[in-house]
N, C-alpha and C. Protein backbone atom coordinates (compact mmCIF):
# COMPACT_ATOMS: atom_id res chain seq x y z
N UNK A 1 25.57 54.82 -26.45
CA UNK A 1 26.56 55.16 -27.45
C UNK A 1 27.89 55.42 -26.75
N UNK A 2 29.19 54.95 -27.33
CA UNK A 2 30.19 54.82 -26.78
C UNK A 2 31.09 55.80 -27.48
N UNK A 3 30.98 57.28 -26.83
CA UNK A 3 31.39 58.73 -27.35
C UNK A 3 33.43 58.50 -26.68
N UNK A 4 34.28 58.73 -27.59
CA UNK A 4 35.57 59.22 -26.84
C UNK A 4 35.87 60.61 -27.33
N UNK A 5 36.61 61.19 -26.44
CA UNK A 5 37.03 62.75 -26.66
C UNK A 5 38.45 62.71 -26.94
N UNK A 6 38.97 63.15 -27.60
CA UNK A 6 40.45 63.12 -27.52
C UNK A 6 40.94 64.43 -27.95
N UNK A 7 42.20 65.16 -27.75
CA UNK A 7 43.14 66.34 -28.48
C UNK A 7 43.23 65.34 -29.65
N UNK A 8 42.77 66.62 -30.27
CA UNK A 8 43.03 66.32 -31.72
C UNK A 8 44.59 66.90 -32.63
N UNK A 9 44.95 66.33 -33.28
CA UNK A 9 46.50 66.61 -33.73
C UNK A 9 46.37 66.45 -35.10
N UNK A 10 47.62 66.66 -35.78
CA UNK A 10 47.72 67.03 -37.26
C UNK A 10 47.09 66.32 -38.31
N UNK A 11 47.11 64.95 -37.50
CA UNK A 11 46.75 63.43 -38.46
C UNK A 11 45.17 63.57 -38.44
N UNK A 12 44.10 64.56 -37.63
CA UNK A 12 42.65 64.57 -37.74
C UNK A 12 42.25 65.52 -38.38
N UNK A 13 43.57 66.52 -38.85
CA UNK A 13 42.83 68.13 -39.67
C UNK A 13 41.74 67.71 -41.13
N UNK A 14 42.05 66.68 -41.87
CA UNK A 14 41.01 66.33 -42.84
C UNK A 14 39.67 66.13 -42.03
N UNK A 15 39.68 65.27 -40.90
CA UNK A 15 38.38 64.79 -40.28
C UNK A 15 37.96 65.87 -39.82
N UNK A 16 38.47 66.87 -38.87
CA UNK A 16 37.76 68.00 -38.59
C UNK A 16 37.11 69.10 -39.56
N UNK A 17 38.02 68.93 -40.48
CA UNK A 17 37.18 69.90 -41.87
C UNK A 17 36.52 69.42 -42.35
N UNK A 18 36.30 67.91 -43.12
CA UNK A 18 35.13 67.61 -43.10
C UNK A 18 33.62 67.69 -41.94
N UNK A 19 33.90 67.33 -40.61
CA UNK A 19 33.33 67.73 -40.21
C UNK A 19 32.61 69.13 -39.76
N UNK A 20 33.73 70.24 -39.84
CA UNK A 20 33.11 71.07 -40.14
C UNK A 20 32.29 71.66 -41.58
N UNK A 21 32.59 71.34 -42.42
CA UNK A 21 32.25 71.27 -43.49
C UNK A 21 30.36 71.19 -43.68
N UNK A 22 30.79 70.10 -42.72
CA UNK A 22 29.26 69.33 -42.67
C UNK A 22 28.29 69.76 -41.49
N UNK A 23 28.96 70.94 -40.94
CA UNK A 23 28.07 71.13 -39.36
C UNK A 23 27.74 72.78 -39.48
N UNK A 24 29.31 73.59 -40.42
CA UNK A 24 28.96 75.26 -39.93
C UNK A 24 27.77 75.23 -40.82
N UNK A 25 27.41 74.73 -41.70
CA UNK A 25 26.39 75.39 -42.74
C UNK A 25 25.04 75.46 -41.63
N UNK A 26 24.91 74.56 -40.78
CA UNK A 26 23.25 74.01 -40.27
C UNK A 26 23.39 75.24 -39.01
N UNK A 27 24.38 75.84 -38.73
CA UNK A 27 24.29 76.78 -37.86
C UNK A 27 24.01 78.21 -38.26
N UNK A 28 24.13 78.28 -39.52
CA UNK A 28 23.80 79.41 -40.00
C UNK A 28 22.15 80.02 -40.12
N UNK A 29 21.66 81.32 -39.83
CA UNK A 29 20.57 81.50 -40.03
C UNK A 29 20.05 80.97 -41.68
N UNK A 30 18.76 81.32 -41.70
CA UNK A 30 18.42 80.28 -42.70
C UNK A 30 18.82 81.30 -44.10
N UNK A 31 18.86 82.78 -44.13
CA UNK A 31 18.96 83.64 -45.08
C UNK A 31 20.33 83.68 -45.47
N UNK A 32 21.86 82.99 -44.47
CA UNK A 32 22.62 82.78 -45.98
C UNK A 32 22.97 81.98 -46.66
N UNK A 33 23.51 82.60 -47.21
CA UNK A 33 23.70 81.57 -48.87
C UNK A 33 24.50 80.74 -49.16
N UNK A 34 24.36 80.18 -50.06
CA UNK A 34 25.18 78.61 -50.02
C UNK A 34 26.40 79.42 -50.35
N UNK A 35 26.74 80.39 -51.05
CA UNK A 35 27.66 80.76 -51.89
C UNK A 35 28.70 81.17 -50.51
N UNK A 36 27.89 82.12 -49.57
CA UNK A 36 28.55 82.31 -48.42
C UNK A 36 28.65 81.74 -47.67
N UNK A 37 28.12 80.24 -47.39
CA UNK A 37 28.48 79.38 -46.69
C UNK A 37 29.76 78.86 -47.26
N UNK A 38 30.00 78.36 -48.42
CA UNK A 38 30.91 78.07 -48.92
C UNK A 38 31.84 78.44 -49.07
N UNK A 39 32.14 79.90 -49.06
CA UNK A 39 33.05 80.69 -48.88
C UNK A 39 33.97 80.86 -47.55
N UNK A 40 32.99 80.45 -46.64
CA UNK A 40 33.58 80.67 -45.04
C UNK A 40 34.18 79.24 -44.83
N UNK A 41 33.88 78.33 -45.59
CA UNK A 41 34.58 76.90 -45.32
C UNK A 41 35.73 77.01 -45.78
N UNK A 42 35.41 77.46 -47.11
CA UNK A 42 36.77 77.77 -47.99
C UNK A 42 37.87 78.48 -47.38
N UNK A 43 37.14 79.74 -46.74
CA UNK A 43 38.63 80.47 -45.83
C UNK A 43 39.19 79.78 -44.67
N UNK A 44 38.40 79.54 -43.70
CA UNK A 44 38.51 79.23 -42.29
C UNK A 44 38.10 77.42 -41.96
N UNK A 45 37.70 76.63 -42.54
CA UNK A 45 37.65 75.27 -42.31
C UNK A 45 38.01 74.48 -43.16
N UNK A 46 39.37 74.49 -43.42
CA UNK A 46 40.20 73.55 -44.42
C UNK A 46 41.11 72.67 -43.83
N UNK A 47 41.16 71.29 -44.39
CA UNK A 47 42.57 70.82 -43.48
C UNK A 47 43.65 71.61 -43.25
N UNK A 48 44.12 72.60 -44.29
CA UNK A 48 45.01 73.35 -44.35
C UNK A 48 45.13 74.15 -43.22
N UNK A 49 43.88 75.03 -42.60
CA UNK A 49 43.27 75.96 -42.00
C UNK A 49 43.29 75.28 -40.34
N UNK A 50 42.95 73.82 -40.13
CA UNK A 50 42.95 72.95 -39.38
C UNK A 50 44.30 72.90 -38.78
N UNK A 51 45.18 72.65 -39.76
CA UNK A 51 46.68 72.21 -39.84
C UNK A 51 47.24 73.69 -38.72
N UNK A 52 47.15 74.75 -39.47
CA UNK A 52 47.52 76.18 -38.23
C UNK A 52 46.91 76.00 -37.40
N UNK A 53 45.27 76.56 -36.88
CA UNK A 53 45.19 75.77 -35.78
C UNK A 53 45.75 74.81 -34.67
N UNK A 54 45.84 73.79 -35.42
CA UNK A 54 46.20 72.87 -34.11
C UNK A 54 48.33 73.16 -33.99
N UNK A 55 48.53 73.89 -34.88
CA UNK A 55 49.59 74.06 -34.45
C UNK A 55 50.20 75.46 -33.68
N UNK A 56 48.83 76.14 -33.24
CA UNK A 56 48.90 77.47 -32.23
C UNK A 56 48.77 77.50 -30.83
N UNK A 57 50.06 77.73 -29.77
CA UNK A 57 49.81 76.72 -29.06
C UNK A 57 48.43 77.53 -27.64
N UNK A 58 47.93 78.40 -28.22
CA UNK A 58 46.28 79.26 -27.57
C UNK A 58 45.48 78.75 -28.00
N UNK A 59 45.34 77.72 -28.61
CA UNK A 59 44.20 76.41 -29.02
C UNK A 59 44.26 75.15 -28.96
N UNK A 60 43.24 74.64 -28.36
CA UNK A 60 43.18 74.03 -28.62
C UNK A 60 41.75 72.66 -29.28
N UNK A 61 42.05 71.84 -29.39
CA UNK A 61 40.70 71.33 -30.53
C UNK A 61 40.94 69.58 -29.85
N UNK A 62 39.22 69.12 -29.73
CA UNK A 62 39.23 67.94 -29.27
C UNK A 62 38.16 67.60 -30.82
N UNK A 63 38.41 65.85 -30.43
CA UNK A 63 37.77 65.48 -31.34
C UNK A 63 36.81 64.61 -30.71
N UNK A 64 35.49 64.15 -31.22
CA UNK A 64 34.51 63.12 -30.30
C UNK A 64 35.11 62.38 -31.58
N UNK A 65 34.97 60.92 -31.36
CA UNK A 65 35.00 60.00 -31.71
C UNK A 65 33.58 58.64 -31.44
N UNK A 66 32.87 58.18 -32.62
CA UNK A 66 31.84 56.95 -31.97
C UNK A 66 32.10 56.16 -33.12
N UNK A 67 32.58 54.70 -32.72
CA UNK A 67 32.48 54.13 -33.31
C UNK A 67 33.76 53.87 -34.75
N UNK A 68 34.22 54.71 -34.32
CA UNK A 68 35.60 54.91 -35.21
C UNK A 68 35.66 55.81 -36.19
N UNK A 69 34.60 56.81 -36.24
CA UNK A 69 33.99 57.82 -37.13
C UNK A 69 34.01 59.34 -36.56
N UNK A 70 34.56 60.24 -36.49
CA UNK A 70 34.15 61.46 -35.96
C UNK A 70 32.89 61.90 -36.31
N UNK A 71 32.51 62.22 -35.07
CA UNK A 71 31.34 62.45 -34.61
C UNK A 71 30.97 64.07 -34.12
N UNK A 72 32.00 64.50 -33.84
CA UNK A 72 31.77 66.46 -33.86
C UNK A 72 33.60 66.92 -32.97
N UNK A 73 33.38 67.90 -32.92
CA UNK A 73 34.36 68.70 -32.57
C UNK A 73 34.17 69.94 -31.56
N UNK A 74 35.49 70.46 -30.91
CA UNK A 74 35.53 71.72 -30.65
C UNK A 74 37.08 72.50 -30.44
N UNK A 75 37.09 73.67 -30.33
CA UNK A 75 38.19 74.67 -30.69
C UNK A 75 38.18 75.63 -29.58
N UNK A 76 38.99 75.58 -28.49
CA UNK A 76 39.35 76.19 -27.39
C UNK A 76 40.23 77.43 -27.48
N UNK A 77 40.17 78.73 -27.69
CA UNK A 77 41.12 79.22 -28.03
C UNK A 77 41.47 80.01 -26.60
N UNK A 78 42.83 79.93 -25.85
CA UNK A 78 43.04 80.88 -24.89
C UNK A 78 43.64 82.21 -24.72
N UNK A 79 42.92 83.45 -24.21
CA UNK A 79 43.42 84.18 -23.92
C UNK A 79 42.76 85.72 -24.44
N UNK A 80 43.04 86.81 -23.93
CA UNK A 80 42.13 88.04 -24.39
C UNK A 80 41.11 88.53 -25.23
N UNK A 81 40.07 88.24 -25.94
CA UNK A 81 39.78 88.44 -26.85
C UNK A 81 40.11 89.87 -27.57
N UNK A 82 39.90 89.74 -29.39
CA UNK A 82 40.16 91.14 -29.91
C UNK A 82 39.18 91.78 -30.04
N UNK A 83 37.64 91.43 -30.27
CA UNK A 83 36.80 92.13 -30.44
C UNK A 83 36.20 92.78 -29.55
N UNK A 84 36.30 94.21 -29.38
CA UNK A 84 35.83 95.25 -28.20
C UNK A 84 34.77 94.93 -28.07
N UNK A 85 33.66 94.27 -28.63
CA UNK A 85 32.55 93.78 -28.03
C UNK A 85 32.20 92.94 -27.49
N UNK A 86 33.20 92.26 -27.42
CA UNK A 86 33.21 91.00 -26.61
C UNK A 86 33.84 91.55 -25.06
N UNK A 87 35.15 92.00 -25.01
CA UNK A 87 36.20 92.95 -24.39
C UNK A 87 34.91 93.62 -23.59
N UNK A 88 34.00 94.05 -23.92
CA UNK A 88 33.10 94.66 -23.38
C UNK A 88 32.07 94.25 -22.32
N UNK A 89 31.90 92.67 -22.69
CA UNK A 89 30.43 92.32 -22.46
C UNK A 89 30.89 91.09 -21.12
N UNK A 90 32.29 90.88 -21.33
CA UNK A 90 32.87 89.38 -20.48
C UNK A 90 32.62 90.14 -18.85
N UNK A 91 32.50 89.51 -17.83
CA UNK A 91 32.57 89.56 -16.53
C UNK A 91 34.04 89.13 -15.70
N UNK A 92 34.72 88.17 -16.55
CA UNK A 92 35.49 87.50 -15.61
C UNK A 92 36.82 87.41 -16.30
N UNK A 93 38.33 87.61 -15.93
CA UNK A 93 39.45 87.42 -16.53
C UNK A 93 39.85 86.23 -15.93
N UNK A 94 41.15 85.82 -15.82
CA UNK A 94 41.56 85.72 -17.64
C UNK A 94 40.62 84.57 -18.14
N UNK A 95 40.27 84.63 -19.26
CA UNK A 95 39.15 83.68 -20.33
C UNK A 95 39.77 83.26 -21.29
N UNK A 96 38.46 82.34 -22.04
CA UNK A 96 39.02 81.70 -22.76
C UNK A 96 37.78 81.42 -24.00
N UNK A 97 38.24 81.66 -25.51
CA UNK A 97 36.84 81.16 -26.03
C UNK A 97 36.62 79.95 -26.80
N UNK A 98 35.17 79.41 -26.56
CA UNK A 98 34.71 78.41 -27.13
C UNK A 98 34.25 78.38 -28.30
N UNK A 99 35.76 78.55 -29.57
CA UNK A 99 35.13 78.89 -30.82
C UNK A 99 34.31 78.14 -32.05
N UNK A 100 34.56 77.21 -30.93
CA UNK A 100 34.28 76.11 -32.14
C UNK A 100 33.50 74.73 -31.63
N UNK A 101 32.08 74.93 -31.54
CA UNK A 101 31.67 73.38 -31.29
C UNK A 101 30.27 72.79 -31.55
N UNK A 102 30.71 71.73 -32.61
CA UNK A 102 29.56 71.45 -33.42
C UNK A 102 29.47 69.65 -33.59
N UNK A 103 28.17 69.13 -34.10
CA UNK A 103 28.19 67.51 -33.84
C UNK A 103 27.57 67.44 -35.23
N UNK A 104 28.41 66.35 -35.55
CA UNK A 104 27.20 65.56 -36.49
C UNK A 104 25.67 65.34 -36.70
N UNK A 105 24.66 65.87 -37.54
CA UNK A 105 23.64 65.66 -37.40
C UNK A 105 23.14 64.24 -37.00
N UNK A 106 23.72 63.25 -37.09
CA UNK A 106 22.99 61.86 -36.61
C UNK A 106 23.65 61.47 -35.52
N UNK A 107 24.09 62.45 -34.56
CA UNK A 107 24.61 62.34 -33.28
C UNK A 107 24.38 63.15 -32.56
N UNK A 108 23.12 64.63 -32.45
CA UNK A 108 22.66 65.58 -31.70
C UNK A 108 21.83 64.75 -30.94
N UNK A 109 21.60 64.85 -29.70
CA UNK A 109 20.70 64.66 -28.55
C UNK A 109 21.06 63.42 -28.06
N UNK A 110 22.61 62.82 -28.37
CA UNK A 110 23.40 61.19 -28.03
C UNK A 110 24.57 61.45 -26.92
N UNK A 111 24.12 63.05 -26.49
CA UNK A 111 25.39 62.71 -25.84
C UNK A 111 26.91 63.02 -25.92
N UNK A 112 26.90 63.59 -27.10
CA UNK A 112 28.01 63.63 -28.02
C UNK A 112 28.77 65.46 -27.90
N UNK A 113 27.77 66.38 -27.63
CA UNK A 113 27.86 67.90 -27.83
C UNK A 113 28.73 68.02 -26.10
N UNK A 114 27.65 67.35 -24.70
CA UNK A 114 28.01 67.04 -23.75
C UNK A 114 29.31 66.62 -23.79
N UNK A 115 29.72 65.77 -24.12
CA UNK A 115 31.10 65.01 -23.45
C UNK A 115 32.29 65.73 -24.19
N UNK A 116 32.15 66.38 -25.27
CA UNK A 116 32.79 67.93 -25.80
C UNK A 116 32.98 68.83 -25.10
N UNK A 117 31.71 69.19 -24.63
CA UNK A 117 31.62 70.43 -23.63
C UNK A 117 32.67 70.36 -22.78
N UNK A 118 32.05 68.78 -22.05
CA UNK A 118 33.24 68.64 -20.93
C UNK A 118 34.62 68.84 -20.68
N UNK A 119 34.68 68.24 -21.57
CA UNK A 119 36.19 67.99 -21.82
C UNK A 119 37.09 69.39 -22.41
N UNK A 120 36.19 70.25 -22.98
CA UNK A 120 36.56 71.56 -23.42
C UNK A 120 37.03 72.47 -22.24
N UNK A 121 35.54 72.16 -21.64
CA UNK A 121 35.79 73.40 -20.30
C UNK A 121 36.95 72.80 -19.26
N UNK A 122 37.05 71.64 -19.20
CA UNK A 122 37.90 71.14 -17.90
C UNK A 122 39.61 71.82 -18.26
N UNK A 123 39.51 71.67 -20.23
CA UNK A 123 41.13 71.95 -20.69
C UNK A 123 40.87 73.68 -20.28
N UNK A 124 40.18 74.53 -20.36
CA UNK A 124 40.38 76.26 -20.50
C UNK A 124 40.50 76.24 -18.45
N UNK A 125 39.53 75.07 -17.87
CA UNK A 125 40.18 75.25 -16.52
C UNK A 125 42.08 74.98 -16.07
N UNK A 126 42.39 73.96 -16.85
CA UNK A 126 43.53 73.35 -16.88
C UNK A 126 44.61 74.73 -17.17
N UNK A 127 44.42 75.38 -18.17
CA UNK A 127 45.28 76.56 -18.77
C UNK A 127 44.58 77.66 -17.60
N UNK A 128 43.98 77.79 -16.97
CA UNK A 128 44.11 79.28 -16.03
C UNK A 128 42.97 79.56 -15.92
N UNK A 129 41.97 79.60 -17.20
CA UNK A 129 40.86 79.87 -17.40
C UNK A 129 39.51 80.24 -16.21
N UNK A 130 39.15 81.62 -16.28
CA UNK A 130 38.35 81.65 -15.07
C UNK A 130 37.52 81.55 -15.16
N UNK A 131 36.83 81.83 -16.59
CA UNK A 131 35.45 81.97 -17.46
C UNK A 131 36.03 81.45 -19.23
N UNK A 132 34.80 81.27 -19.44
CA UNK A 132 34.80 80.65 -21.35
C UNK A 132 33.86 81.28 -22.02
N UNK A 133 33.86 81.74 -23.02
CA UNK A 133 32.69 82.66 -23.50
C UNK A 133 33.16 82.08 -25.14
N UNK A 134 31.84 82.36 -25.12
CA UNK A 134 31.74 82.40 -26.65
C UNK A 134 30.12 83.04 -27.95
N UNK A 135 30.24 83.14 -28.95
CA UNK A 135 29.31 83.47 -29.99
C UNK A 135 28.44 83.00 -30.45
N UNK A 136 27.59 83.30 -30.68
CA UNK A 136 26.22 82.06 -30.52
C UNK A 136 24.82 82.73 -31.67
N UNK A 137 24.94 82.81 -32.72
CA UNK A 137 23.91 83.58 -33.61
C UNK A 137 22.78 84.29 -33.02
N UNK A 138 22.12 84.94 -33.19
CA UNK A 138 20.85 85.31 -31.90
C UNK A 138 19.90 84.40 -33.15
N UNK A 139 19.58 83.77 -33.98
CA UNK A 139 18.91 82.67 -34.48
C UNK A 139 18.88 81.67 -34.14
N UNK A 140 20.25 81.05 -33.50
CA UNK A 140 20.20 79.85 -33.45
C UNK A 140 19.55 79.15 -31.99
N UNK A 141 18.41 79.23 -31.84
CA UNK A 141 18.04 79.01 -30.25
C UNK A 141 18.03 77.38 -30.29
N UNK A 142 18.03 76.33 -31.06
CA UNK A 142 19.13 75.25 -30.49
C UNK A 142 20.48 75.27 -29.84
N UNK A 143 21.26 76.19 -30.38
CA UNK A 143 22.36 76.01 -30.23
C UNK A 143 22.28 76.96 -28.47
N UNK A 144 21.84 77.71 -28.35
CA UNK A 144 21.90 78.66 -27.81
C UNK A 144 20.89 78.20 -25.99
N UNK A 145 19.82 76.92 -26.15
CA UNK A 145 19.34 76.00 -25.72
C UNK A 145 20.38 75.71 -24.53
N UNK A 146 21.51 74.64 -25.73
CA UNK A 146 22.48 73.71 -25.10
C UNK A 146 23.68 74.91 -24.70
N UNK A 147 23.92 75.77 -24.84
CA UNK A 147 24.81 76.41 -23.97
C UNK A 147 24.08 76.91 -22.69
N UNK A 148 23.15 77.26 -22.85
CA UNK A 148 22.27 77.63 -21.32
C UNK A 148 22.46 77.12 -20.50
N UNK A 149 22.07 75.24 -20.85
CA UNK A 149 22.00 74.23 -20.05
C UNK A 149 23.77 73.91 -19.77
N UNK A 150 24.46 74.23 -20.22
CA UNK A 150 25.78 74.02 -19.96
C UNK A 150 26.43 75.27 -18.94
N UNK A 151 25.86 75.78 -19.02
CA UNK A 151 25.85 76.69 -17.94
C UNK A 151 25.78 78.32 -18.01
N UNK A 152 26.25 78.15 -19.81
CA UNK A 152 26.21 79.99 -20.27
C UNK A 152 25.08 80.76 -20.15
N UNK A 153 25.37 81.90 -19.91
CA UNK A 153 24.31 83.13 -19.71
C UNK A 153 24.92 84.49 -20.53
N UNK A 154 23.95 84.55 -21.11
CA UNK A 154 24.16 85.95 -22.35
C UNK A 154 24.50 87.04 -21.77
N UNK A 155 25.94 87.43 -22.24
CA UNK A 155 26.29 88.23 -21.63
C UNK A 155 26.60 90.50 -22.67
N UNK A 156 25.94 89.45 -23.65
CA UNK A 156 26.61 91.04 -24.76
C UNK A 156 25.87 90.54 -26.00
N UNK A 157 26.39 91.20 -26.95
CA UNK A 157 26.19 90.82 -28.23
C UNK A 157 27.59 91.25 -29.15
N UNK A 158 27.83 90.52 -30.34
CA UNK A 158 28.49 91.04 -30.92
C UNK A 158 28.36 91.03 -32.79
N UNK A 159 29.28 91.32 -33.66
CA UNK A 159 28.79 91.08 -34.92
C UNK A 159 29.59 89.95 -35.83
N UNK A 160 29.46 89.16 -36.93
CA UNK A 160 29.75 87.64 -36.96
C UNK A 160 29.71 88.32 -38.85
N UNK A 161 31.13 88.12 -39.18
CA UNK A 161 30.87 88.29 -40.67
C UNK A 161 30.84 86.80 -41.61
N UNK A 162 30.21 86.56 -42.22
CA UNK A 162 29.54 85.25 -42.81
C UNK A 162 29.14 85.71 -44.52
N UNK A 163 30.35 85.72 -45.59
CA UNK A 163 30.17 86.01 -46.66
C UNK A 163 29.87 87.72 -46.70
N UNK A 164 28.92 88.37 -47.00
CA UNK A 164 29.45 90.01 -47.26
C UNK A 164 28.17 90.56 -46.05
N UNK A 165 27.52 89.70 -45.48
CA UNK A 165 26.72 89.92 -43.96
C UNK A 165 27.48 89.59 -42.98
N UNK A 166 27.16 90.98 -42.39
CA UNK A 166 27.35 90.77 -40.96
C UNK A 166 26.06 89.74 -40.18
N UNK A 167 26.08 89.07 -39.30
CA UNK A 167 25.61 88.51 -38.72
C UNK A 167 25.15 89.06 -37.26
N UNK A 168 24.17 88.78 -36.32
CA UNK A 168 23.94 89.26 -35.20
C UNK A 168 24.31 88.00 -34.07
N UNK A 169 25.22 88.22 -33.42
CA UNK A 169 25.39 86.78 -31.94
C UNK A 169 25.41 87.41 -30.99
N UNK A 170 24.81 86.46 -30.00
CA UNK A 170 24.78 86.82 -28.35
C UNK A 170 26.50 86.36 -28.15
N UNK A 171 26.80 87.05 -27.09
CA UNK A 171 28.20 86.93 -26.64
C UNK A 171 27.80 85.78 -24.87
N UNK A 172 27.71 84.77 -24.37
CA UNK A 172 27.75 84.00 -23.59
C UNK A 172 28.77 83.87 -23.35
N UNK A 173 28.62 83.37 -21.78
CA UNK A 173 30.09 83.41 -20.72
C UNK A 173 29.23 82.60 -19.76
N UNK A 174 30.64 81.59 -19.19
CA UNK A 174 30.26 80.83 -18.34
C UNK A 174 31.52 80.52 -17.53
N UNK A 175 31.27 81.20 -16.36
CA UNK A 175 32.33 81.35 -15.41
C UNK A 175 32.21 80.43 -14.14
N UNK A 176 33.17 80.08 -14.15
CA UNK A 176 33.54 78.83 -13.06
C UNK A 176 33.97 79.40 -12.20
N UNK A 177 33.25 78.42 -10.72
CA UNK A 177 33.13 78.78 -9.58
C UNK A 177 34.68 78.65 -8.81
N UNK A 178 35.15 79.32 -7.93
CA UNK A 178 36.36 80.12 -7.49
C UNK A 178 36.70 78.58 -7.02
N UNK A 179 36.12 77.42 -6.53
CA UNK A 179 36.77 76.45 -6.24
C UNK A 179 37.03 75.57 -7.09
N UNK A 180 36.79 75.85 -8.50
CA UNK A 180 36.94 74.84 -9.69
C UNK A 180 38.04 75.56 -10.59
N UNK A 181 38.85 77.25 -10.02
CA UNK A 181 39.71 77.72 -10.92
C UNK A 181 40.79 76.90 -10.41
N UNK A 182 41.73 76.90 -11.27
CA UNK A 182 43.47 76.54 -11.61
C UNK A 182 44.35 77.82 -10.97
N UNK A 183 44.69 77.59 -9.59
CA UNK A 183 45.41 78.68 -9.36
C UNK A 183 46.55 79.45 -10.48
């Protein structure tokens, strides 16, 4: 399969919301609800929502591409986090988080989550980045699988609001070795 990665820009905010559209729901534990799934698309994954994003310049967002179709995404955001539990649990400054990265269901295990990854972590090395951390459901042990193997190790926990539940996530961090930082 012939995966491309690219920065994604203003002209892909429909494709990324659809795609997210179509990816946050399958990450969710199985107990919430459509109503609150729907709700969290509605706030936070809209072209509209897309559109800020990519125009903040502490993010950033690639797109996979196969075949001329987006195929998944991710959302780099740089710099301190706000949540003291996170603030709490990181090992390594300055960071960066991996807020966002999800594939098409008829493109998991192609290759596709990988060449995201890549290209994610190389940009938070590019900006300063010493470590990347990010949120990870404590349900979702697919998801939670492929960050292992990418190199993350659970470093905290924190809490994930998803319609009028709080949610439970491991906090993962994956810190790059002193000869792969960006002076």
């Amino acid at each position: 399969m012939n995966v491309t990665i690219r920065r994604a820009s203003v002209a892909d905010s429909a494709a990324l919301a659809a795609v997210a559209a179509a990816t946050f729901p399958l990450a969710c534990p199985p107990h919430t609800t459509d109503e609150a799934k729907a709700a969290f698309i509605a706030a936070h994954l809209t072209p509209a929502r897309f559109d800020e994003y990519l125009a903040d310049p502490a993010r950033v967002l690639f797109l996979a591409d196969v075949a001329g179709v987006a195929a998944g995404y991710t959302m780099l955001i740089v710099g301190e986090p706000s949540d003291p539990d996170v603030t709490a649990a990181l090992t390594v400054r300055p960071t960066a988080e991996l807020s966002k990265c999800y594939v098409m269901p008829g493109h998991h295990g192609a290759g596709v989550a990988s060449a995201l990854m890549t290209r994610t972590l190389e940009a938070a090395r590019e900006r300063g980045a010493a470590a990347v951390w990010l949120g990870v459901n404590e349900e979702n042990a697919r998801a939670q699988g492929f960050y292992e193997k990418s190199g993350f190790a659970k470093v905290g926990r924190k809490r994930f609001l998803v319609g009028d539940r709080w949610e439970e996530d491991f906090v993962m961090e994956r810190v790059f070795p002193v000869s792969l930082r960006t002076p």
